[in-house]
Protein backbone atom coordinates (compact mmCIF):
# COMPACT_ATOMS: atom_id res chain seq x y z
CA UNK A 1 -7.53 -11.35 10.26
CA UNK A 2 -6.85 -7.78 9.07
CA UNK A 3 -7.40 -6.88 5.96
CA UNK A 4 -6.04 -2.99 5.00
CA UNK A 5 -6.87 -1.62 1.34
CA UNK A 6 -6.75 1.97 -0.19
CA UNK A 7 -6.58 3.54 -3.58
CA UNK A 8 -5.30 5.94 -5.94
CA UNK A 9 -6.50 9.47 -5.80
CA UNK A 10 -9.39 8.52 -8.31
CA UNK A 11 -10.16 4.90 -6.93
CA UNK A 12 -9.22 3.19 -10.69
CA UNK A 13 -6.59 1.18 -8.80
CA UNK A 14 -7.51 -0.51 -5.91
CA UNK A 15 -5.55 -3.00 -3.77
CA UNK A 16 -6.00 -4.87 -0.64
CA UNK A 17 -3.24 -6.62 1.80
CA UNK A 18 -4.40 -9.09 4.76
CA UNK A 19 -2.45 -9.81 7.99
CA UNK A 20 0.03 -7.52 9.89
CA UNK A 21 3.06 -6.14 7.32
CA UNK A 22 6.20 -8.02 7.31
CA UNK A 23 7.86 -4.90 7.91
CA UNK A 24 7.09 -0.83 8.18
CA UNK A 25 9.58 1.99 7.81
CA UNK A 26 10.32 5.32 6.44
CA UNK A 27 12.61 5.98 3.39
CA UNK A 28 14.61 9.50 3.26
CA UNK A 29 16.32 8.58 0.00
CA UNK A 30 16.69 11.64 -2.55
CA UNK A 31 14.26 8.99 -4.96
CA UNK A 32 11.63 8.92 -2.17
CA UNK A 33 12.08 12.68 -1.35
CA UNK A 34 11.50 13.36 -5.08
CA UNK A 35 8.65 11.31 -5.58
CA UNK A 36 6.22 12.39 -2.64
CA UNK A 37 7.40 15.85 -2.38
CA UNK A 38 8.34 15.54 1.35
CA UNK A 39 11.24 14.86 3.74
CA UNK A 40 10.23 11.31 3.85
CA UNK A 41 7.94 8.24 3.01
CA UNK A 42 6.27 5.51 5.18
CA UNK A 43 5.63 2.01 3.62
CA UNK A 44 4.48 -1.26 4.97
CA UNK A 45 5.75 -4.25 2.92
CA UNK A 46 3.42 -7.70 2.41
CA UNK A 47 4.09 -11.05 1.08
CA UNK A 48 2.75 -11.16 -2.39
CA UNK A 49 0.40 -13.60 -1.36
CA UNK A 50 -1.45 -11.03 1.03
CA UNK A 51 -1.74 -8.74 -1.83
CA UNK A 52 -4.16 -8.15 -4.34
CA UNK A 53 -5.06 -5.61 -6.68
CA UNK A 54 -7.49 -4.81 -9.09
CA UNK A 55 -7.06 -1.75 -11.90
CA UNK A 56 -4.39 -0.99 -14.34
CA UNK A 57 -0.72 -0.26 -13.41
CA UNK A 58 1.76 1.70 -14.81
CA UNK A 59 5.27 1.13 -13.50
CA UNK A 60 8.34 3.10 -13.81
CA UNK A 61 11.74 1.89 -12.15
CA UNK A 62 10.08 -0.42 -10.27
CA UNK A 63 7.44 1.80 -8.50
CA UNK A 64 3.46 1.70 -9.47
CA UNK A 65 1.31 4.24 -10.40
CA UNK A 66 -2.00 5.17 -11.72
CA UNK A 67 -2.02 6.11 -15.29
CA UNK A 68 -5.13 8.53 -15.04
CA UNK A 69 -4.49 10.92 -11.33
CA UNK A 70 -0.89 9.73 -11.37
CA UNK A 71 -0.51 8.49 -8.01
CA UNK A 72 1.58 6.67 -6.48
CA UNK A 73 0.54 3.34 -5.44
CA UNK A 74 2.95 0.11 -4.35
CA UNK A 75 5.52 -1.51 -6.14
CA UNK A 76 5.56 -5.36 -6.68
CA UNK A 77 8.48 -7.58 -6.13
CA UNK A 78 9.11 -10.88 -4.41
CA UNK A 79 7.09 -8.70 -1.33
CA UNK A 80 4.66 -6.16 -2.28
CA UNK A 81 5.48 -2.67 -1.01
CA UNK A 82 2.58 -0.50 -0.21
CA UNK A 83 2.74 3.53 0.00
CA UNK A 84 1.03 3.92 3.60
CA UNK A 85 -0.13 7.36 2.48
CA UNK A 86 -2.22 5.94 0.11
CA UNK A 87 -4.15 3.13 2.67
CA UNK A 88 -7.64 4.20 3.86
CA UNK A 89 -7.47 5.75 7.53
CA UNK A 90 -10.36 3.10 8.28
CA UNK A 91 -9.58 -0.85 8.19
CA UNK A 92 -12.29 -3.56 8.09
CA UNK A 93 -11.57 -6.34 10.12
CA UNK A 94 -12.92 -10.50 8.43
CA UNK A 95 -14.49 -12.55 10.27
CA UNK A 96 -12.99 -14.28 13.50
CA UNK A 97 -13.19 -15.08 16.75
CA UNK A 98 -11.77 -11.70 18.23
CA UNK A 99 -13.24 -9.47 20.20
CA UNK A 100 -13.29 -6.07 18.96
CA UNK A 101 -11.18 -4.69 21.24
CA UNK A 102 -8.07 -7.20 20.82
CA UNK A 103 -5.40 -5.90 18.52
């Protein structure tokens, strides 16, 4: 199993999703254009179940951020949507029976 996290700029939130995403994409919508400051926005989107968090949340239409840096984090829903921007470049892998070279 797979297990991705990352944070907000100053680490106070912190969240976690296991398994491979349901689905990935990139957004170009004039919100999502306005909100990173770029031409677009990558995501990855979990089951709820595969997500957890720890830290406090501020949300504004429907999108999470950090209430001390400000960053934008994931927004929760019946699936969790998670800003791929804001993942660590390094995943840790749990526990199986794997080799480390398999996907």
């Amino acid at each position: 199993m797979i297990i991705r996290s990352g944070s907000c700029l100053c680490g106070k939130v912190q969240y976690s999703v296991k398994d491979a995403p349901v689905r990935i994409g990139l957004c170009h919508c004039a919100d999502c254009r306005k909100e990173s400051g770029s031409s677009f926005v990558t995501f990855g989107i979990w089951p709820r179940h595969a997500f957890e968090s720890t830290g406090e949340v501020k949300y504004f239409q429907g999108r999470g951020f950090c209430p001390e840096c400000g960053s934008r984090i994931f927004n929760k829903a019946k699936e969790t949507r998670s800003r791929s921007g804001s993942a660590r470049s390094t995943w840790r892998r749990a526990t199986s029976n794997r080799s480390a070279n398999s996907g």
